[in-house]
C-alpha atoms as a PDB file:
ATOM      1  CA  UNK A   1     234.123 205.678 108.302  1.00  0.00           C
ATOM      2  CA  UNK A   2     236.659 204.324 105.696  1.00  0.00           C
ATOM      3  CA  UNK A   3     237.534 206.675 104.079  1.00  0.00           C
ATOM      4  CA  UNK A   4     237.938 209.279 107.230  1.00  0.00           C
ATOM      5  CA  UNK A   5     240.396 206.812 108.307  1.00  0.00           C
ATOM      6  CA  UNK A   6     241.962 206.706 105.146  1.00  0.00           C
ATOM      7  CA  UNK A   7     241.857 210.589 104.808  1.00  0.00           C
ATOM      8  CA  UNK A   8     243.830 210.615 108.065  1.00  0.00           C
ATOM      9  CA  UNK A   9     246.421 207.757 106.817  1.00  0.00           C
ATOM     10  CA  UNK A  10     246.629 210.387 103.950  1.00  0.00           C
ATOM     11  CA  UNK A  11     247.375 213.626 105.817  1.00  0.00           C
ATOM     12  CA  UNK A  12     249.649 211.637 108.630  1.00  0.00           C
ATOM     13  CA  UNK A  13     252.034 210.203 105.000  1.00  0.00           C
ATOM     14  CA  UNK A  14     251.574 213.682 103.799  1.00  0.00           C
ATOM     15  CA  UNK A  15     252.611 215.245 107.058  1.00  0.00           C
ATOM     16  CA  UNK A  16     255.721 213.154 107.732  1.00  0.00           C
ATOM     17  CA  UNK A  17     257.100 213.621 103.965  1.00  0.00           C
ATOM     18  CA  UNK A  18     256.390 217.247 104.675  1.00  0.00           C
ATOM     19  CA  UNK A  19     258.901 217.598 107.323  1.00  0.00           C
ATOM     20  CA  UNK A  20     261.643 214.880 106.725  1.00  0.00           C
ATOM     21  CA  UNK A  21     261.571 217.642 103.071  1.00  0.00           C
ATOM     22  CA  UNK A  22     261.753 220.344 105.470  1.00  0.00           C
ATOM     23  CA  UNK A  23     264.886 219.104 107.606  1.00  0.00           C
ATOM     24  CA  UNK A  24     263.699 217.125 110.676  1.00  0.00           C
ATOM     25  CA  UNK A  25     266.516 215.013 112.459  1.00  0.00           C
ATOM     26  CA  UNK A  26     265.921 212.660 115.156  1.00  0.00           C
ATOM     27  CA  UNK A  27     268.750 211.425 117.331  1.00  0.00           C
ATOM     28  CA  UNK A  28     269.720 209.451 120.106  1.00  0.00           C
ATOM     29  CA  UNK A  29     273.461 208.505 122.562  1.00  0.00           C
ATOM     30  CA  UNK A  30     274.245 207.909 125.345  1.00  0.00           C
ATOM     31  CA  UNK A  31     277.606 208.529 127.248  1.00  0.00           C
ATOM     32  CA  UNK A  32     279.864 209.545 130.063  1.00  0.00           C
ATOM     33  CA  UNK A  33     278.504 212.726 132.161  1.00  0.00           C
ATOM     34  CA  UNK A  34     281.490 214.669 134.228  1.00  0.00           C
ATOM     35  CA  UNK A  35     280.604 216.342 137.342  1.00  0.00           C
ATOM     36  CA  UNK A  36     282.875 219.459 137.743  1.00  0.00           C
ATOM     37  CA  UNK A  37     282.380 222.177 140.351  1.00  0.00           C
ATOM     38  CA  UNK A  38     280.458 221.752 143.590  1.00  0.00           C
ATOM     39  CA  UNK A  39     279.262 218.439 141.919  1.00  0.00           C
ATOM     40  CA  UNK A  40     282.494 217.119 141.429  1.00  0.00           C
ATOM     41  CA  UNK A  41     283.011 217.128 145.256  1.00  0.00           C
ATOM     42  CA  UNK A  42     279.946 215.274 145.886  1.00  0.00           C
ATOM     43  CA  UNK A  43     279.752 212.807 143.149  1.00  0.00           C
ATOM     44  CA  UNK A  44     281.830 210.669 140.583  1.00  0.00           C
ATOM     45  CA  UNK A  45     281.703 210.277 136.980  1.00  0.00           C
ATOM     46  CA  UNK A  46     278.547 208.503 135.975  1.00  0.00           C
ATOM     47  CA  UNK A  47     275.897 207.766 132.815  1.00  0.00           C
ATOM     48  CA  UNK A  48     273.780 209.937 130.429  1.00  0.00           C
ATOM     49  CA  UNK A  49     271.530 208.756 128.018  1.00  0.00           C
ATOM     50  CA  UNK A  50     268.781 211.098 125.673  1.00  0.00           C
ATOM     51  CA  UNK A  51     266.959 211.218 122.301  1.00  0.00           C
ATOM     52  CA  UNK A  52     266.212 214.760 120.137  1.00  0.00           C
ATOM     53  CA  UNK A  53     264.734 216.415 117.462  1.00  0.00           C
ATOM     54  CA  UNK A  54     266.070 219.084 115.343  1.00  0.00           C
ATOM     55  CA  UNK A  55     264.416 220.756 112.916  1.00  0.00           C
ATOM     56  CA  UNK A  56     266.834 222.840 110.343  1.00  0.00           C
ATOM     57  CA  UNK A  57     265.639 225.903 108.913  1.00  0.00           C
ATOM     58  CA  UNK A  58     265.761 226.927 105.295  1.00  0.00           C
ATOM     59  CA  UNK A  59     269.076 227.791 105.304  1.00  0.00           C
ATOM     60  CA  UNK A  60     270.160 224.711 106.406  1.00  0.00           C
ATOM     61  CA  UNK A  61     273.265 226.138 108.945  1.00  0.00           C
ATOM     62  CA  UNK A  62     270.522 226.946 111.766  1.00  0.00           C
ATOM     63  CA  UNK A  63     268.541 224.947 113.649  1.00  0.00           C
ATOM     64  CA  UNK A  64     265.936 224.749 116.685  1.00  0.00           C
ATOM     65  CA  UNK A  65     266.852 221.256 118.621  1.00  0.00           C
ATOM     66  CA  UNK A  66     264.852 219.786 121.190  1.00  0.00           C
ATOM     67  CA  UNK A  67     266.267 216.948 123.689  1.00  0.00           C
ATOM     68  CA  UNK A  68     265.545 215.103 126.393  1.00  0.00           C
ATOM     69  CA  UNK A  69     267.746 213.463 129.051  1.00  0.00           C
ATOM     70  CA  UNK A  70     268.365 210.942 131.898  1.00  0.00           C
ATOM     71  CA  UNK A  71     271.837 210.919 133.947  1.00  0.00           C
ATOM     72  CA  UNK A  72     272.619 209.317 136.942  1.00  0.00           C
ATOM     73  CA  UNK A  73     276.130 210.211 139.410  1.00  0.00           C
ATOM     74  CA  UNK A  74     276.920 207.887 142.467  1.00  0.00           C
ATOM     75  CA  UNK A  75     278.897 209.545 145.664  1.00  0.00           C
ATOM     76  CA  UNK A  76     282.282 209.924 145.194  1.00  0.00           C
ATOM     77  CA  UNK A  77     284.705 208.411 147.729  1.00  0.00           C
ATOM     78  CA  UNK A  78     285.205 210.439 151.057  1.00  0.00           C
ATOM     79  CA  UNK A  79     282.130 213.061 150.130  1.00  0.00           C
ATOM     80  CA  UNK A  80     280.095 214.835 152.962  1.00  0.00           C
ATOM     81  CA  UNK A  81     276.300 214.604 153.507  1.00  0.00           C
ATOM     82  CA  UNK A  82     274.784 211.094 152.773  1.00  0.00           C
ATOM     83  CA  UNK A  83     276.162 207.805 152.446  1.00  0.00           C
ATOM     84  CA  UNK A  84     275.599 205.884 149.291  1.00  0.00           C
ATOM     85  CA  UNK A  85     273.588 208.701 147.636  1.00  0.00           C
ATOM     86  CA  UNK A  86     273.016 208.311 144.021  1.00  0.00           C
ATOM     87  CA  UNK A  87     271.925 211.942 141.680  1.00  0.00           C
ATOM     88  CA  UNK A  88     269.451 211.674 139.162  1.00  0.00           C
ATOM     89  CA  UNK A  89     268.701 214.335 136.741  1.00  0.00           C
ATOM     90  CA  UNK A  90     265.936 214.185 134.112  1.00  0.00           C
ATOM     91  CA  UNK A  91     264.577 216.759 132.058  1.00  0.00           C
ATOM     92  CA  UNK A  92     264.503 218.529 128.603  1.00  0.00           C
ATOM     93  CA  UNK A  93     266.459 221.782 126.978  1.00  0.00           C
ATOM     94  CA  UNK A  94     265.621 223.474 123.780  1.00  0.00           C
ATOM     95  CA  UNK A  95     268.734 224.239 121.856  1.00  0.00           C
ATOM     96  CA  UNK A  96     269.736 226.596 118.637  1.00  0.00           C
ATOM     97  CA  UNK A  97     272.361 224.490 116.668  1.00  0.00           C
ATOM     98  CA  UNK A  98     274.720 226.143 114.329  1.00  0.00           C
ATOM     99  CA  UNK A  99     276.338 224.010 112.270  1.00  0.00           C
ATOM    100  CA  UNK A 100     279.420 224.847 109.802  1.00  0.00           C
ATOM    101  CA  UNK A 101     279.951 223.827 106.246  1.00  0.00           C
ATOM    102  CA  UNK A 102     277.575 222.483 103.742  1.00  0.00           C
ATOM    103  CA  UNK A 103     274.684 219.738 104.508  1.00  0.00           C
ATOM    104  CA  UNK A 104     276.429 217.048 102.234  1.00  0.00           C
ATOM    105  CA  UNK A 105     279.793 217.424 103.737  1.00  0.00           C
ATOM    106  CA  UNK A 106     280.917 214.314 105.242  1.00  0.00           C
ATOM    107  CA  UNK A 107     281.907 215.281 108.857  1.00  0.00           C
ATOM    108  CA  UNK A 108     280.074 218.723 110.080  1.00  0.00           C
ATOM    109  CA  UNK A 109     280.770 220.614 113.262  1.00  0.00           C
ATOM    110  CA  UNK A 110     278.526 222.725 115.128  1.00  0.00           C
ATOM    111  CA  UNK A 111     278.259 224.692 117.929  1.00  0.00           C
ATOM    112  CA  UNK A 112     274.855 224.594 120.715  1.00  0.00           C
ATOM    113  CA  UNK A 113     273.496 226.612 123.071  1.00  0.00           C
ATOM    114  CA  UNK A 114     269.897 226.218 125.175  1.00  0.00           C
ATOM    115  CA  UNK A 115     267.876 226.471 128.151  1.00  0.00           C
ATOM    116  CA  UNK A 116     265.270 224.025 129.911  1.00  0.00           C
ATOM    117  CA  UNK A 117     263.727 222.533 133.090  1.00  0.00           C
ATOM    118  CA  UNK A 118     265.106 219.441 134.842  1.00  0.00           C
ATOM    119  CA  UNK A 119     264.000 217.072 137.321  1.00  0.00           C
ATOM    120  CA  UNK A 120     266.984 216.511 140.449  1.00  0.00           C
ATOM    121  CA  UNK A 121     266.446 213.574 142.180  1.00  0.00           C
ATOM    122  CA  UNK A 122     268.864 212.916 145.514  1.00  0.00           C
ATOM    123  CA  UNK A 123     268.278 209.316 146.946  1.00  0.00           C
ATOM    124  CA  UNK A 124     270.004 207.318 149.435  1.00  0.00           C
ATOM    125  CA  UNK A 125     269.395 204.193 151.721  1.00  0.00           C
ATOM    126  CA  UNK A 126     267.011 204.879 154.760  1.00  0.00           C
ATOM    127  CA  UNK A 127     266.072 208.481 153.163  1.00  0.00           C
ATOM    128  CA  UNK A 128     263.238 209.907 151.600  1.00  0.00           C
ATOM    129  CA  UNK A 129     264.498 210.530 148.290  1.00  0.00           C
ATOM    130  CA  UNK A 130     264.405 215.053 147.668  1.00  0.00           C
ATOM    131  CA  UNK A 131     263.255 216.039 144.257  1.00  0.00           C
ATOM    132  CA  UNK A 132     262.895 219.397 142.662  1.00  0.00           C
ATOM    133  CA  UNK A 133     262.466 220.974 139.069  1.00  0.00           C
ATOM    134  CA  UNK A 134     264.997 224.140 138.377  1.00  0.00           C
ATOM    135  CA  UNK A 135     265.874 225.576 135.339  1.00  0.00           C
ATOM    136  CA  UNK A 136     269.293 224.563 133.532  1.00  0.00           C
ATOM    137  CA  UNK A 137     271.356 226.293 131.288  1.00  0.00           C
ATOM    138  CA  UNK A 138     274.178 224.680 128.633  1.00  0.00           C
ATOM    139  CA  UNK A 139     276.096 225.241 125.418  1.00  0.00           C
ATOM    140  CA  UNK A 140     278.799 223.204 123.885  1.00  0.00           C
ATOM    141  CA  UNK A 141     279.812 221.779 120.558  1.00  0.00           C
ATOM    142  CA  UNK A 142     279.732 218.694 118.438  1.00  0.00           C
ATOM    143  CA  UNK A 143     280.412 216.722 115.510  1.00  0.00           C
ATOM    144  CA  UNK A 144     278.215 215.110 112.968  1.00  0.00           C
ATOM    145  CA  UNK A 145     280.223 212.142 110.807  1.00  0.00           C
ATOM    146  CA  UNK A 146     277.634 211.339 107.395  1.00  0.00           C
ATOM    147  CA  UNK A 147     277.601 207.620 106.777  1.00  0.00           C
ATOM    148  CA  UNK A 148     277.332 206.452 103.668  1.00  0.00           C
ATOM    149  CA  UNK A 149     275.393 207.761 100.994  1.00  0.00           C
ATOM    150  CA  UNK A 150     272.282 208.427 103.262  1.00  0.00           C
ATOM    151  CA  UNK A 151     271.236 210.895 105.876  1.00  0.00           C
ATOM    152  CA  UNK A 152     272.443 208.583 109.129  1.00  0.00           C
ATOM    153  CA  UNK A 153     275.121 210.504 111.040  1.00  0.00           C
ATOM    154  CA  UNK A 154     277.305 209.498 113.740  1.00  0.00           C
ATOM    155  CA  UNK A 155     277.470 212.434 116.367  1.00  0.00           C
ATOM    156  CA  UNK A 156     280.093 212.749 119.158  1.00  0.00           C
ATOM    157  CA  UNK A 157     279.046 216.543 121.690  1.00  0.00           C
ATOM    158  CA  UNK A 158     279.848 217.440 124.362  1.00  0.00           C
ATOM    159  CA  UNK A 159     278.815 220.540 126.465  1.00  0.00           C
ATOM    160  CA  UNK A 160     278.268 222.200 129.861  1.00  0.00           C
ATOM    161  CA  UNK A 161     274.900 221.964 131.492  1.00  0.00           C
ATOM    162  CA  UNK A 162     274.354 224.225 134.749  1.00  0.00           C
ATOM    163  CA  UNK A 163     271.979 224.221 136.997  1.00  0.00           C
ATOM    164  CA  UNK A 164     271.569 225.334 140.873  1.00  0.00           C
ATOM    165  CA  UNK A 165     269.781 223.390 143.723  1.00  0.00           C
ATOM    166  CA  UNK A 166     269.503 224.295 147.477  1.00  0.00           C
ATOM    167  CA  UNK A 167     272.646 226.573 146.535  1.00  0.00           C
ATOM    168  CA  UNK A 168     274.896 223.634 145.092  1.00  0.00           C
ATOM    169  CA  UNK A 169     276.090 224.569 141.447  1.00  0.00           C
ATOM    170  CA  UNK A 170     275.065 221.410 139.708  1.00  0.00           C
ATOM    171  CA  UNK A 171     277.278 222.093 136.778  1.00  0.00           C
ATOM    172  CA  UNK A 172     278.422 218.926 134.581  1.00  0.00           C
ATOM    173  CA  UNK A 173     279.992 217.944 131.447  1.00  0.00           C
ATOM    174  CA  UNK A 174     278.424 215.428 129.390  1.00  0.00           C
ATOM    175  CA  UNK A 175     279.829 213.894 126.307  1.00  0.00           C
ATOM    176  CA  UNK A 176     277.396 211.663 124.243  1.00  0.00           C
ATOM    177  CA  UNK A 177     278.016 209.395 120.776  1.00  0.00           C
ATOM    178  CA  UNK A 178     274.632 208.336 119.063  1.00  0.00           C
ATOM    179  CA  UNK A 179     272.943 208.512 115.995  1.00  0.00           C
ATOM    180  CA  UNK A 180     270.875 211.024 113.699  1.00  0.00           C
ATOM    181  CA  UNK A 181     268.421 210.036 111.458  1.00  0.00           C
ATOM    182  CA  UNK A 182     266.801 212.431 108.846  1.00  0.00           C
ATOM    183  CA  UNK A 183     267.016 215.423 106.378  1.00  0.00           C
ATOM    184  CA  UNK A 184     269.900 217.817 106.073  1.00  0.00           C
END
């Protein structure tokens, strides 16, 4: 029985030096998220938080990212429908980064682009909260800022993220600052 368990210790060390050589990032911010549209005339400015993983090909300028995020909006001032309402929107988008310049440069900008499902979540006081899952589209660009002499990057991206419920365009800006840890 040792030595299975020490097999799989093995493989698992193996495994993770395997893809930290092969370009695996993980990352996480947090930030501001910017109603616009429809969504701006319902709710204010509010929160966004989320962690990913991006996994750079061979080349090292193209990669296959995938996040996951929580954002919350509060009603803005003089909106229609239900008092005190607060948004939530959770859910997950897959992402092809391209990224300019060389991996060692110090600061390098990319651009994004993905699709994925979400979770919206409408709740106020003295109302069943309304949830549904819909499919959400965005694209944007970003920075990454090397620090030091290691892998750890300092990102600042922002992009658009759309996505339609009961006929409202949910569409919304977000612009996050985190960290990357990793290869490339």
């Amino acid at each position: 029985m040792n030595r299975i368990g020490l097999a799989v210790t093995g493989a698992m060390l193996l495994g993770a030096a395997t893809v930290a050589a092969q370009g695996v990032r993980y990352g996480a911010g947090a930030g501001l998220l910017l109603p616009v549209s429809d969504y701006h005339s319902l709710d204010k400015a509010g929160w966004i938080a989320g962690a990913d993983v991006t996994y750079w090909l061979a080349s090292g300028a193209i990669a296959i990212r995938g996040e996951g995020s929580y954002c919350r909006t509060g009603q803005r001032q003089g909106a229609c429908c239900l008092t005190d309402h607060t948004t939530a929107i959770a859910g997950g988008m897959v992402d092809v980064v391209y990224a300019f310049g060389k991996t060692a440069d110090r600061i390098r900008p990319y651009l994004l682009a993905g699709v994925g499902l979400y979770n919206w979540r409408l709740s106020a006081p003295g109302f069943t909260p309304s949830s549904e899952i819909k499919v959400g589209f965005g694209g944007g660009a970003g920075a990454a800022y090397r620090v030091g002499s290691g892998n750890t990057r300092i990102f600042l991206e922002s992009k658009v993220t759309s996505l339609t419920v009961n006929g409202v365009s949910l569409v919304s800006i977000p612009i996050r600052v985190g960290l990357r840890f990793g290869a490339k």
